[in-house]
Protein backbone atom coordinates (compact mmCIF):
# COMPACT_ATOMS: atom_id res chain seq x y z
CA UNK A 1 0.00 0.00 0.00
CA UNK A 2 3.04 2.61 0.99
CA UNK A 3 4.56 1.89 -2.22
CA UNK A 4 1.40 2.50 -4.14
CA UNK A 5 0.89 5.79 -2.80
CA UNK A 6 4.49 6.50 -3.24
CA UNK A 7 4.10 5.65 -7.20
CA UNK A 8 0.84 7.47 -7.78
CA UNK A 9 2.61 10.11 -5.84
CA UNK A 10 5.28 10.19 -8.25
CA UNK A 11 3.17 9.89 -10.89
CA UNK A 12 1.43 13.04 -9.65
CA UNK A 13 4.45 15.16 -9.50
CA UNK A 14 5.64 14.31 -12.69
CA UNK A 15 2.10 15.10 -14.35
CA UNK A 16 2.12 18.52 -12.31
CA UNK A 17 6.16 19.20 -13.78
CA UNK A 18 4.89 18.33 -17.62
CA UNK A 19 2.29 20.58 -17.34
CA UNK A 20 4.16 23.12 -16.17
CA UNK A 21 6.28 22.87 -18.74
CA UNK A 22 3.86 23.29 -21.44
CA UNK A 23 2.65 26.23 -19.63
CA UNK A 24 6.36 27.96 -19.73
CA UNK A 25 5.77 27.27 -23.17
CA UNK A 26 3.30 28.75 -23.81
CA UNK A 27 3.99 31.37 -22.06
CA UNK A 28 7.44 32.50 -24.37
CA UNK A 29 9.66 30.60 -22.64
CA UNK A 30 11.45 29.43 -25.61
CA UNK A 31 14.70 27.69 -26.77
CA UNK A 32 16.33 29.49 -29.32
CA UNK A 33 19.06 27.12 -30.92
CA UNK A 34 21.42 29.46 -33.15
CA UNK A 35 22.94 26.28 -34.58
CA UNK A 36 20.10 25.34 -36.96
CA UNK A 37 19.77 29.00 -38.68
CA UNK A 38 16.10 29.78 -40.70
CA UNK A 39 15.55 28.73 -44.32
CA UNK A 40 13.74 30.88 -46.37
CA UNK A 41 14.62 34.35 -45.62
CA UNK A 42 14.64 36.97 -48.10
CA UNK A 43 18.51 38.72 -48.61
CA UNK A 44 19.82 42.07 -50.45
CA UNK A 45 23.57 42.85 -50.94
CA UNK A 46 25.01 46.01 -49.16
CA UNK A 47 27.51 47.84 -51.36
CA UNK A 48 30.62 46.56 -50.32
CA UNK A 49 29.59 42.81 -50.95
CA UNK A 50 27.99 41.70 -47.79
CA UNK A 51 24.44 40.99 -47.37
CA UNK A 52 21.25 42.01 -45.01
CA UNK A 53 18.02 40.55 -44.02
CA UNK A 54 15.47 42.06 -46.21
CA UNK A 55 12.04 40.33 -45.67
CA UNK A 56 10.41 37.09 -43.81
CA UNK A 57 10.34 35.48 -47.87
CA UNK A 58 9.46 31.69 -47.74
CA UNK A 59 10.26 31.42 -43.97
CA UNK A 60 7.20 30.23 -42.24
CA UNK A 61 9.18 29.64 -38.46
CA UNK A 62 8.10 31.13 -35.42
CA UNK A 63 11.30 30.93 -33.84
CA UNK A 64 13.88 32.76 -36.20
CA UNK A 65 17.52 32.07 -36.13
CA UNK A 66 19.16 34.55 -38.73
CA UNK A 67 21.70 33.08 -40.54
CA UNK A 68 25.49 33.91 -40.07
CA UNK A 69 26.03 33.48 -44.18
CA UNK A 70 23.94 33.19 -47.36
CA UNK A 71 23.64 30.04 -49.16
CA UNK A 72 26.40 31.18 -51.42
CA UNK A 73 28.78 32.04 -48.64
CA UNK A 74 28.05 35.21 -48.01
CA UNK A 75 28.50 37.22 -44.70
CA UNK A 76 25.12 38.25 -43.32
CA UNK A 77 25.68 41.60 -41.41
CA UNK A 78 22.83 43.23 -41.23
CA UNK A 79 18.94 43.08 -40.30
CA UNK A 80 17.17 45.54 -43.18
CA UNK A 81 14.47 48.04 -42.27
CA UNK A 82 10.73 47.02 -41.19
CA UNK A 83 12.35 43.51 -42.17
CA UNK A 84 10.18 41.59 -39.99
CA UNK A 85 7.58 44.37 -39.14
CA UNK A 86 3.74 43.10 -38.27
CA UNK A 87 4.87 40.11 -38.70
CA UNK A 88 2.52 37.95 -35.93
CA UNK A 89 3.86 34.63 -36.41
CA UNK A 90 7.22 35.41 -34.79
CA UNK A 91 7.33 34.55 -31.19
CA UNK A 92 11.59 34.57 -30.67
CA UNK A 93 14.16 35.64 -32.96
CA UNK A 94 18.25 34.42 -32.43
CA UNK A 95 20.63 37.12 -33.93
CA UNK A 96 24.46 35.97 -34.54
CA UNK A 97 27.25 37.34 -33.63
CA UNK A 98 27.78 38.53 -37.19
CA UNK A 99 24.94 41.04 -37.56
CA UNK A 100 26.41 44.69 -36.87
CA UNK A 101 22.75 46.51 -37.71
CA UNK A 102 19.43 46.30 -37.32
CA UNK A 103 17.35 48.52 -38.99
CA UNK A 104 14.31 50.98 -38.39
CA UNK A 105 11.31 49.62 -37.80
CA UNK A 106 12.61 45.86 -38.18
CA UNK A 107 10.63 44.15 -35.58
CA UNK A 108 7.92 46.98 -35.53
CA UNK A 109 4.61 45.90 -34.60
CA UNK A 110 5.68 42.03 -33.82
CA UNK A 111 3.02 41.32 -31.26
CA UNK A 112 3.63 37.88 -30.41
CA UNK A 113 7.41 38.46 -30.12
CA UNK A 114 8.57 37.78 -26.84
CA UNK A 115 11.85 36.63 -26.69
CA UNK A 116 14.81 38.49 -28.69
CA UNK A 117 18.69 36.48 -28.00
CA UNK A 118 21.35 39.25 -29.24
CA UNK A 119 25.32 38.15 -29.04
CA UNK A 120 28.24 39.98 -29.19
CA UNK A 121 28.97 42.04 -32.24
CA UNK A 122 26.03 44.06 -32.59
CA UNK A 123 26.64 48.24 -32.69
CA UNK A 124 23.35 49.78 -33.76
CA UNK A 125 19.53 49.41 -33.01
CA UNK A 126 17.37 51.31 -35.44
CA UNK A 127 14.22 53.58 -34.74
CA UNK A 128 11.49 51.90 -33.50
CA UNK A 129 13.20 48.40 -33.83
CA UNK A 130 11.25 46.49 -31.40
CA UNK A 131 8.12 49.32 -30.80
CA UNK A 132 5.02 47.82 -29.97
CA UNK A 133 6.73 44.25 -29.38
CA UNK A 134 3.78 44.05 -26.47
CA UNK A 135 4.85 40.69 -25.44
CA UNK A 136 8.38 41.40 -25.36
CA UNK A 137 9.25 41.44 -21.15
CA UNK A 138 13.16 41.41 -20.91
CA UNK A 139 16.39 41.48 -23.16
CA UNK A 140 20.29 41.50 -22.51
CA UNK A 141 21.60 44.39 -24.67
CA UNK A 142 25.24 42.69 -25.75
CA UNK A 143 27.90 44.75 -24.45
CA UNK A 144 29.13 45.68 -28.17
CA UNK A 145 26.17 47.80 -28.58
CA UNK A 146 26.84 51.39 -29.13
CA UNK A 147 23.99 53.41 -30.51
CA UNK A 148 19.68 52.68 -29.83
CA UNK A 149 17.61 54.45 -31.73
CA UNK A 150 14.43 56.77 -31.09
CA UNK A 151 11.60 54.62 -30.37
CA UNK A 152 13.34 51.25 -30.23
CA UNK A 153 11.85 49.49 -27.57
CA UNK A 154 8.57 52.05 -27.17
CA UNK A 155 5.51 50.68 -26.37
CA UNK A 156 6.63 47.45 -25.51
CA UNK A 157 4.08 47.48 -22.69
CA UNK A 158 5.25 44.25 -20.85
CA UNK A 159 8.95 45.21 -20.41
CA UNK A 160 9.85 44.83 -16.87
CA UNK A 161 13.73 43.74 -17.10
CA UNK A 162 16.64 45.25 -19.72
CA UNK A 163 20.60 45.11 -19.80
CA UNK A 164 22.24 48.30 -21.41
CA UNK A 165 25.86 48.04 -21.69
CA UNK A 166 28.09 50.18 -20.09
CA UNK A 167 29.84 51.14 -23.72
CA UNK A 168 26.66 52.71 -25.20
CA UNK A 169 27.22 55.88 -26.39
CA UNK A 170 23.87 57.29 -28.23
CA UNK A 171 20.81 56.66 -26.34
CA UNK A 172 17.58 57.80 -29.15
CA UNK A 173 14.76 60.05 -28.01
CA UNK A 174 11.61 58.40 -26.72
CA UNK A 175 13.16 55.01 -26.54
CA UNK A 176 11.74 53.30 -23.90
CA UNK A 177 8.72 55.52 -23.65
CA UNK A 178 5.11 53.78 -22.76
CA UNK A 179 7.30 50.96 -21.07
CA UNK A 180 4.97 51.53 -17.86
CA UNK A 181 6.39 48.25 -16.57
CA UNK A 182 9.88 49.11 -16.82
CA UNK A 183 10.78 50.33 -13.11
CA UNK A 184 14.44 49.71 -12.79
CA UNK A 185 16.42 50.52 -9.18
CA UNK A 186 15.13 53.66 -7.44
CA UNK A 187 17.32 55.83 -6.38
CA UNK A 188 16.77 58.87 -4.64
CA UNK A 189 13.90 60.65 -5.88
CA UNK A 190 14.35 59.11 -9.33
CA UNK A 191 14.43 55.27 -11.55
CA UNK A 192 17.45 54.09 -13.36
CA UNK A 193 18.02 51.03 -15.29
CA UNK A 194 21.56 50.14 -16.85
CA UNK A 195 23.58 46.54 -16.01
CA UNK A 196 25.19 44.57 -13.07
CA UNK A 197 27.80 47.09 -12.60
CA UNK A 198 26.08 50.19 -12.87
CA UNK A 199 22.46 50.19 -12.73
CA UNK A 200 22.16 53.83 -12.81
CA UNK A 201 23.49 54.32 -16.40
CA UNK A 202 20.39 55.92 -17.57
CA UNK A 203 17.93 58.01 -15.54
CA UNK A 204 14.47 56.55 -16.84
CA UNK A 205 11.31 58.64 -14.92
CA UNK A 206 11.10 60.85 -12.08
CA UNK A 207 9.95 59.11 -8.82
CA UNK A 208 6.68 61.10 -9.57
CA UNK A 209 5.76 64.64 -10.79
CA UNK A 210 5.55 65.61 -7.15
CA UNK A 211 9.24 65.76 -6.65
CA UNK A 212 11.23 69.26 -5.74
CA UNK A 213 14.74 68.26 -6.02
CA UNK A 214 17.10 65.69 -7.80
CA UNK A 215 20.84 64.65 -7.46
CA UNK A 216 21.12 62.08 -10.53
CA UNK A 217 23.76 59.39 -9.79
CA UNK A 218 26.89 60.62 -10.31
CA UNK A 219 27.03 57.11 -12.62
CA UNK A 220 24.24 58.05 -15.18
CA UNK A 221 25.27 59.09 -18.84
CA UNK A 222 21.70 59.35 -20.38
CA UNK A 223 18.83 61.18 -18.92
CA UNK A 224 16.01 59.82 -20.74
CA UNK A 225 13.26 61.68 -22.78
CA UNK A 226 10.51 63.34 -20.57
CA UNK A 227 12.30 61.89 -17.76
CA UNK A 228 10.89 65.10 -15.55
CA UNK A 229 8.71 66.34 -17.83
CA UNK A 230 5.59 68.05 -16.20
CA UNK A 231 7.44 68.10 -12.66
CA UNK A 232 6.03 71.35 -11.94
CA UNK A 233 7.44 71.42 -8.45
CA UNK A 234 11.16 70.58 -9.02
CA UNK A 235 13.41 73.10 -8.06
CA UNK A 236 16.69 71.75 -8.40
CA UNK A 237 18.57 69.21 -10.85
CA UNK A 238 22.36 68.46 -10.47
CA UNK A 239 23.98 66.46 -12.70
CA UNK A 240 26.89 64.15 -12.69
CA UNK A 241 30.33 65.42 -14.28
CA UNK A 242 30.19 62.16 -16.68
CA UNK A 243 26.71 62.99 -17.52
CA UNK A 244 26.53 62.58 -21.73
CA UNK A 245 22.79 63.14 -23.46
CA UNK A 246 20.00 65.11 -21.79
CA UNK A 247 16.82 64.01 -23.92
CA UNK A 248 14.11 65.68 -25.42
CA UNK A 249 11.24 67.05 -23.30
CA UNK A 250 13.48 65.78 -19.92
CA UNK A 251 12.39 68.78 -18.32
CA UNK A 252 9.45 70.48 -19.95
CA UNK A 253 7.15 72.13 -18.09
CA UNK A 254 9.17 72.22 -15.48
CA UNK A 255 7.77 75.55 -13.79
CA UNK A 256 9.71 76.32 -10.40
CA UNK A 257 12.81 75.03 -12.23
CA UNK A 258 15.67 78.21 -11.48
CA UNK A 259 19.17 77.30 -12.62
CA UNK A 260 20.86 74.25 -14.64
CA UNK A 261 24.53 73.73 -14.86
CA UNK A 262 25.23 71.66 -18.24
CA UNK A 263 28.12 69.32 -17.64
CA UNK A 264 31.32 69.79 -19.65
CA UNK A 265 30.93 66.07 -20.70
CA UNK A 266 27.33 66.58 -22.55
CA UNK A 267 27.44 66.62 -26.20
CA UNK A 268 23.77 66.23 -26.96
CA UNK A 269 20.43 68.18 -25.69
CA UNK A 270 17.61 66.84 -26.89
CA UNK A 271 14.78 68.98 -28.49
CA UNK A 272 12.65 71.02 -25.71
CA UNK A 273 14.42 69.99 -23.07
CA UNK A 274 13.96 73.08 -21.17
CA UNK A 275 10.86 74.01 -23.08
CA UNK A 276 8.36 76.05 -20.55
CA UNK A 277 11.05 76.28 -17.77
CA UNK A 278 9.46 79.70 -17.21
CA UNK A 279 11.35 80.63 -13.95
CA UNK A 280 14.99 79.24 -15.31
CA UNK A 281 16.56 82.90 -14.61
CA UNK A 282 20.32 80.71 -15.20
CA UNK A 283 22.07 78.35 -17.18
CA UNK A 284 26.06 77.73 -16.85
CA UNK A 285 27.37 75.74 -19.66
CA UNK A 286 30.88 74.40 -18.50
CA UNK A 287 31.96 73.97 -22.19
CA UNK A 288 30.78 77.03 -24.57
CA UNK A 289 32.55 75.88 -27.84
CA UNK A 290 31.10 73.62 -30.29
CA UNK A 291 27.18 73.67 -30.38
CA UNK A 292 25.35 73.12 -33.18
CA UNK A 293 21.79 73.38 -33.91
CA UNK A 294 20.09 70.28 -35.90
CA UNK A 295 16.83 70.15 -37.68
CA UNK A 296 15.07 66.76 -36.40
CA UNK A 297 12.82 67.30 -38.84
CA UNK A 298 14.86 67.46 -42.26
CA UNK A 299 17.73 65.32 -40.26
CA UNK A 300 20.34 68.55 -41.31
CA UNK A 301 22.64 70.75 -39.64
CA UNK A 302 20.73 74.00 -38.83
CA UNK A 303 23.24 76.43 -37.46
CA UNK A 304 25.92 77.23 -35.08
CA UNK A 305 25.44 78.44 -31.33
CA UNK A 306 27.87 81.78 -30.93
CA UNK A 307 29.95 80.75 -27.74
CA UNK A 308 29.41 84.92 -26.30
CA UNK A 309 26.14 83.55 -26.45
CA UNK A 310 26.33 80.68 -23.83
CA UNK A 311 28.69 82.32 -21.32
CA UNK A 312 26.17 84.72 -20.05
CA UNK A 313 23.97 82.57 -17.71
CA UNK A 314 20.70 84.84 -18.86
CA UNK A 315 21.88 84.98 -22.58
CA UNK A 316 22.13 81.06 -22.15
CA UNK A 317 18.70 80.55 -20.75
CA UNK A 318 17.20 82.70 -24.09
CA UNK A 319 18.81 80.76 -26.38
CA UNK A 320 17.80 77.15 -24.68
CA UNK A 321 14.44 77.87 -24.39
CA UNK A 322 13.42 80.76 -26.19
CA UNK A 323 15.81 81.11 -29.42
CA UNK A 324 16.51 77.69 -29.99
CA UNK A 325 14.32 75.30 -28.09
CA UNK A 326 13.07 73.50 -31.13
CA UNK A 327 16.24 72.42 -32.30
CA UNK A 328 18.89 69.59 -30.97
CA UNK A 329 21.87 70.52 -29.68
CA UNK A 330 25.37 68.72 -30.21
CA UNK A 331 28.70 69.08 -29.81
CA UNK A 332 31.51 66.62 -32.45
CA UNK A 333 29.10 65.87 -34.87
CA UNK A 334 31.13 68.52 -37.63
């Protein structure tokens, strides 16, 4: 009798682990195995011989492995733009170490996409890569990643966990915004997210729009787009020294805002940043050389900030909010 309760018992358990499997399963918990690449993809040459995913072609498979070469033996680098986009079949894709790109709008709109393996050797995410991936609830960036673009991960509604390398060094407008999920490590009066050795590499949200004051890691590179926007009762902002991209609309409408020191290590100011500061009576810029004014819009060099301009703290304020809110600001990009 003991033994037949221990056998049914058994039998129980292992009925209880199957069906737990299939619901892991079903629930995107999928094995991606990059040794047995998709057949059926669609491929265009880049100019200097090497070739890109262009389309889903033939392919029917739900889990996508793109391949490292073409049938002919030719080096895949590249994911092409809106490649894969509404596609809602695909529920993981593999990408190899060889792919250096992937383009805009590529996974756009992939809404049963929930698992995304990236290895070393990718540099650039396009815009709105992986926008409104809604199933889509973590992702380890590789650390060879250097640029994201605007958009890339927006809307992706069930994000809760992400890995940015410490190496990135462009972080798009807008690009994790609707990611309500996304919550990252709090600290202070303000969410981060970034990677095991820094997880304050990019300043995500304000605690809330209630805050008065913020002292951003002295860690963080990227403060995010909209990041305080509507914080109508922040007073203060102090950035880190090693601070490099303040996005669009961080602070706009940021009302009792009075002064903002610009670190010497920021080369890019997103458009409106300071847009409807009305109280900023000061702005000290610790580098004055170098700013240029882009047009978003037509993606061209606009004009060139006069450095007399920037080192009056008044003067400064007119030009970053007044003069020249509508336009990005950058410094290198000759």
């Amino acid at each position: 009798m003991k033994k037949c309760k221990i056998f049914c018992l058994l039998i129980l358990l292992l009925t209880v682990a199957a069906l737990a499997t299939l619901v892991g399963c079903a629930g995107g918990n999928v094995e991606i195995d990059m040794s047995k690449p998709s057949v059926g993809l669609k491929f265009e040459a880049n100019p200097d011989g090497t070739y890109y995913v262009s389309g889903i072609g033939a392919c029917t498979d739900e889990i996508i492995v793109i391949p490292e070469k073409t049938a002919s033996g030719k080096p895949i680098t590249g994911i092409g733009d809106s490649a894969f986009a509404h596609n809602a079949n695909i529920k993981a894709v593999g990408i190899p170490s060889s792919i250096r790109t992937i383009g805009d709008d590529a996974f756009y709109g992939c809404l049963e996409l929930k698992r995304v393996q990236m290895t070393q050797g990718l540099r650039s995410i396009g815009k709105q890569s992986f926008a409104f991936c809604k199933q889509l609830d973590k992702i380890n960036l590789p650390d060879s990643l250097k640029e994201i673009g605007d958009v890339a991960f927006g809307f992706c509604e069930s994000l809760q966990n992400i890995y940015i390398p410490e190496g990135l060094e462009v972080l798009g407008d807008y690009t994790f915004n609707g990611c309500d999920k996304l919550k990252g490590e709090k600290y202070g009066s303000a969410y981060y997210i970034g990677n095991e050795g820094n997880k304050y590499l990019i300043l995500l949200r304000a605690e809330n729009e209630n805050v008065e004051s913020c002292q951003v890691n002295y860690t963080t590179k990227f403060i995010h787009s909209r990041a305080f926007s509507n914080c109508e009762n922040l007073k203060s902002i102090t950035f880190p020294e090693g601070l490099l991209e303040i996005g669009s609309d961080s602070f706009v409408n940021c009302f009792s805002l009075t002064s903002v020191n610009i670190p010497q290590n920021v080369t890019r100011i997103g458009e409106y940043a300071f847009y409807y500061c009305n109280h900023l009576d000061n702005v000290t810029f610790s580098e004055t050389l170098g700013w240029l004014l882009y047009d978003a819009s037509e993606g061209n060099f606009a004009a060139r900030v006069h450095q007399e301009d920037l080192l009056d703290g008044y003067s400064a304020v007119q030009c970053l909010t007044e003069m020249y809110y509508e336009y990005e600001w950058a410094r290198g990009r000759e």
